[in-house]
Protein backbone atom coordinates (compact mmCIF):
# COMPACT_ATOMS: atom_id res chain seq x y z
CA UNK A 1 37.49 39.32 41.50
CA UNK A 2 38.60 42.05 39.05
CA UNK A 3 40.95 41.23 36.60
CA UNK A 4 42.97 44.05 34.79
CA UNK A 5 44.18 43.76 31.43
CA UNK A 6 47.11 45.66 29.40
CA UNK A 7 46.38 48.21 26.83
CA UNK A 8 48.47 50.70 24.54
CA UNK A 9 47.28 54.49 25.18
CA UNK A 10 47.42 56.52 22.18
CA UNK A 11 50.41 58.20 21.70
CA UNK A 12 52.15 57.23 24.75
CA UNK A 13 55.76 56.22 25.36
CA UNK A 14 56.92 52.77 24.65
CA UNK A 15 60.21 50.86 25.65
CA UNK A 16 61.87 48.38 23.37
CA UNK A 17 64.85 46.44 23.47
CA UNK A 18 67.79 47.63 21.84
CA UNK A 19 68.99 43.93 21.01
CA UNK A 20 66.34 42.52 18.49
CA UNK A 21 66.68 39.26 20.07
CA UNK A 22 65.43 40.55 23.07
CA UNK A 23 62.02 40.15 22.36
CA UNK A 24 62.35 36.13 22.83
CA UNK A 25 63.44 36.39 26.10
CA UNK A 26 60.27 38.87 27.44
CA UNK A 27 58.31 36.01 25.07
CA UNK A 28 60.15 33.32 27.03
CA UNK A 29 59.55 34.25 31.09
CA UNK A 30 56.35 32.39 31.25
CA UNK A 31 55.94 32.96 34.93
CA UNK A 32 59.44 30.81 36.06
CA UNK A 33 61.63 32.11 38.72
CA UNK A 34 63.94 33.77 36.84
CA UNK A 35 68.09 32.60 38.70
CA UNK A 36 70.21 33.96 35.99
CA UNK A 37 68.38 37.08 35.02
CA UNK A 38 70.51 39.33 32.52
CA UNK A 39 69.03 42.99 32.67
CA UNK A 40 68.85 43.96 28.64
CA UNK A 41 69.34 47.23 27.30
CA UNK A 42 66.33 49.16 26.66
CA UNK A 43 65.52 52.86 25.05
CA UNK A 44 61.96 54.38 25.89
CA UNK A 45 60.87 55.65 22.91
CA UNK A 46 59.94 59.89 23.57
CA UNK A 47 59.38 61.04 20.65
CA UNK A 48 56.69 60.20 17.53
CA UNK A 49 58.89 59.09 13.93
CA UNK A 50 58.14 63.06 13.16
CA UNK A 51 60.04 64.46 16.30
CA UNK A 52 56.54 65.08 18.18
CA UNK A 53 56.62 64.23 22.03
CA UNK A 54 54.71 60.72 23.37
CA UNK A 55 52.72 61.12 26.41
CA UNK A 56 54.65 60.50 29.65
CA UNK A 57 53.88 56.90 30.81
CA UNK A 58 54.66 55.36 34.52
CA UNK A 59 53.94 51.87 32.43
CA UNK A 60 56.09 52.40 28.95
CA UNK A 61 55.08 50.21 26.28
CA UNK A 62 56.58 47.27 25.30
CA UNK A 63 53.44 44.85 24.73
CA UNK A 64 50.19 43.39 26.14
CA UNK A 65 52.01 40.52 27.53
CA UNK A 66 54.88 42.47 29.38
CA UNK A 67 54.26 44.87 32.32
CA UNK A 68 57.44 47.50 32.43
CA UNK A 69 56.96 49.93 35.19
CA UNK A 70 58.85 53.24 36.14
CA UNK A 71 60.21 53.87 39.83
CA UNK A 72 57.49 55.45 40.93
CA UNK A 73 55.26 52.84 39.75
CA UNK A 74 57.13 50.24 41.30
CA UNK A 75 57.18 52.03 44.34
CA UNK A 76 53.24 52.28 44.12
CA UNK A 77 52.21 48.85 43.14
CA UNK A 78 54.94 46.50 45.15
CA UNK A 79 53.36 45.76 47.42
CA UNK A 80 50.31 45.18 45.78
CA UNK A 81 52.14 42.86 43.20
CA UNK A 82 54.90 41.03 45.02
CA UNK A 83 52.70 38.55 46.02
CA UNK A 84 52.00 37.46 42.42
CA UNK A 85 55.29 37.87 40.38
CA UNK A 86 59.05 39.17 41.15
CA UNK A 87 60.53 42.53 39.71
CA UNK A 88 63.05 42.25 36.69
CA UNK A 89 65.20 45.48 36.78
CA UNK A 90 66.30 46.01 33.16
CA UNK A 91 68.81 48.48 31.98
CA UNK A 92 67.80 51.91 30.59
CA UNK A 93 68.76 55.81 31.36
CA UNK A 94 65.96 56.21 33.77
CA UNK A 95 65.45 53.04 36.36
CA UNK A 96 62.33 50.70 35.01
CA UNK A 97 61.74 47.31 35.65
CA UNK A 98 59.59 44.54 34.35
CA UNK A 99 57.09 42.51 36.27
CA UNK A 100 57.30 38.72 35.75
């Protein structure tokens, strides 16, 4: 069996929630069925503090615990991860989701 871990690539985009108390509730999924699921706002971070560009990501980063994934990654990987978790849209200007 292989088992796959998250990692942060140097330089590469991240997502983060634009509500600071946010971060509880990706802290808080802990693998339940999520009923009442409230898509937050995010912003994927493009751009470095000094205005250089981040590496284009399919898998933004928010953290090792938290799996975001673009369209196209969703797309890729469904079927593959279904089994295992459900997909969390969340709200941002380009469609990602999170995989709980």
């Amino acid at each position: 069996m292989k088992i796959y871990v998250l990692n942060v690539v140097e330089g590469q985009e991240w997502v983060l929630p634009r509500q600071a108390d946010d971060y509880q509730l990706f802290s808080s999924l802990c693998g339940q069925k999520q009923t009442r699921w409230h898509p937050p706002q995010m912003e994927i971070l493009r751009q470095h503090d000094d205005g250089t560009l981040r590496h284009y990501s399919d898998f933004p980063w928010l953290g090792e615990h938290v799996l975001i994934l673009r369209a196209r990654a969703l797309k890729l990987l469904r079927p593959t991860l279904e089994p295992y978790g459900e997909f969390l849209s969340l709200r941002s200007d380009q469609a990602i989701s999170l995989c709980a």
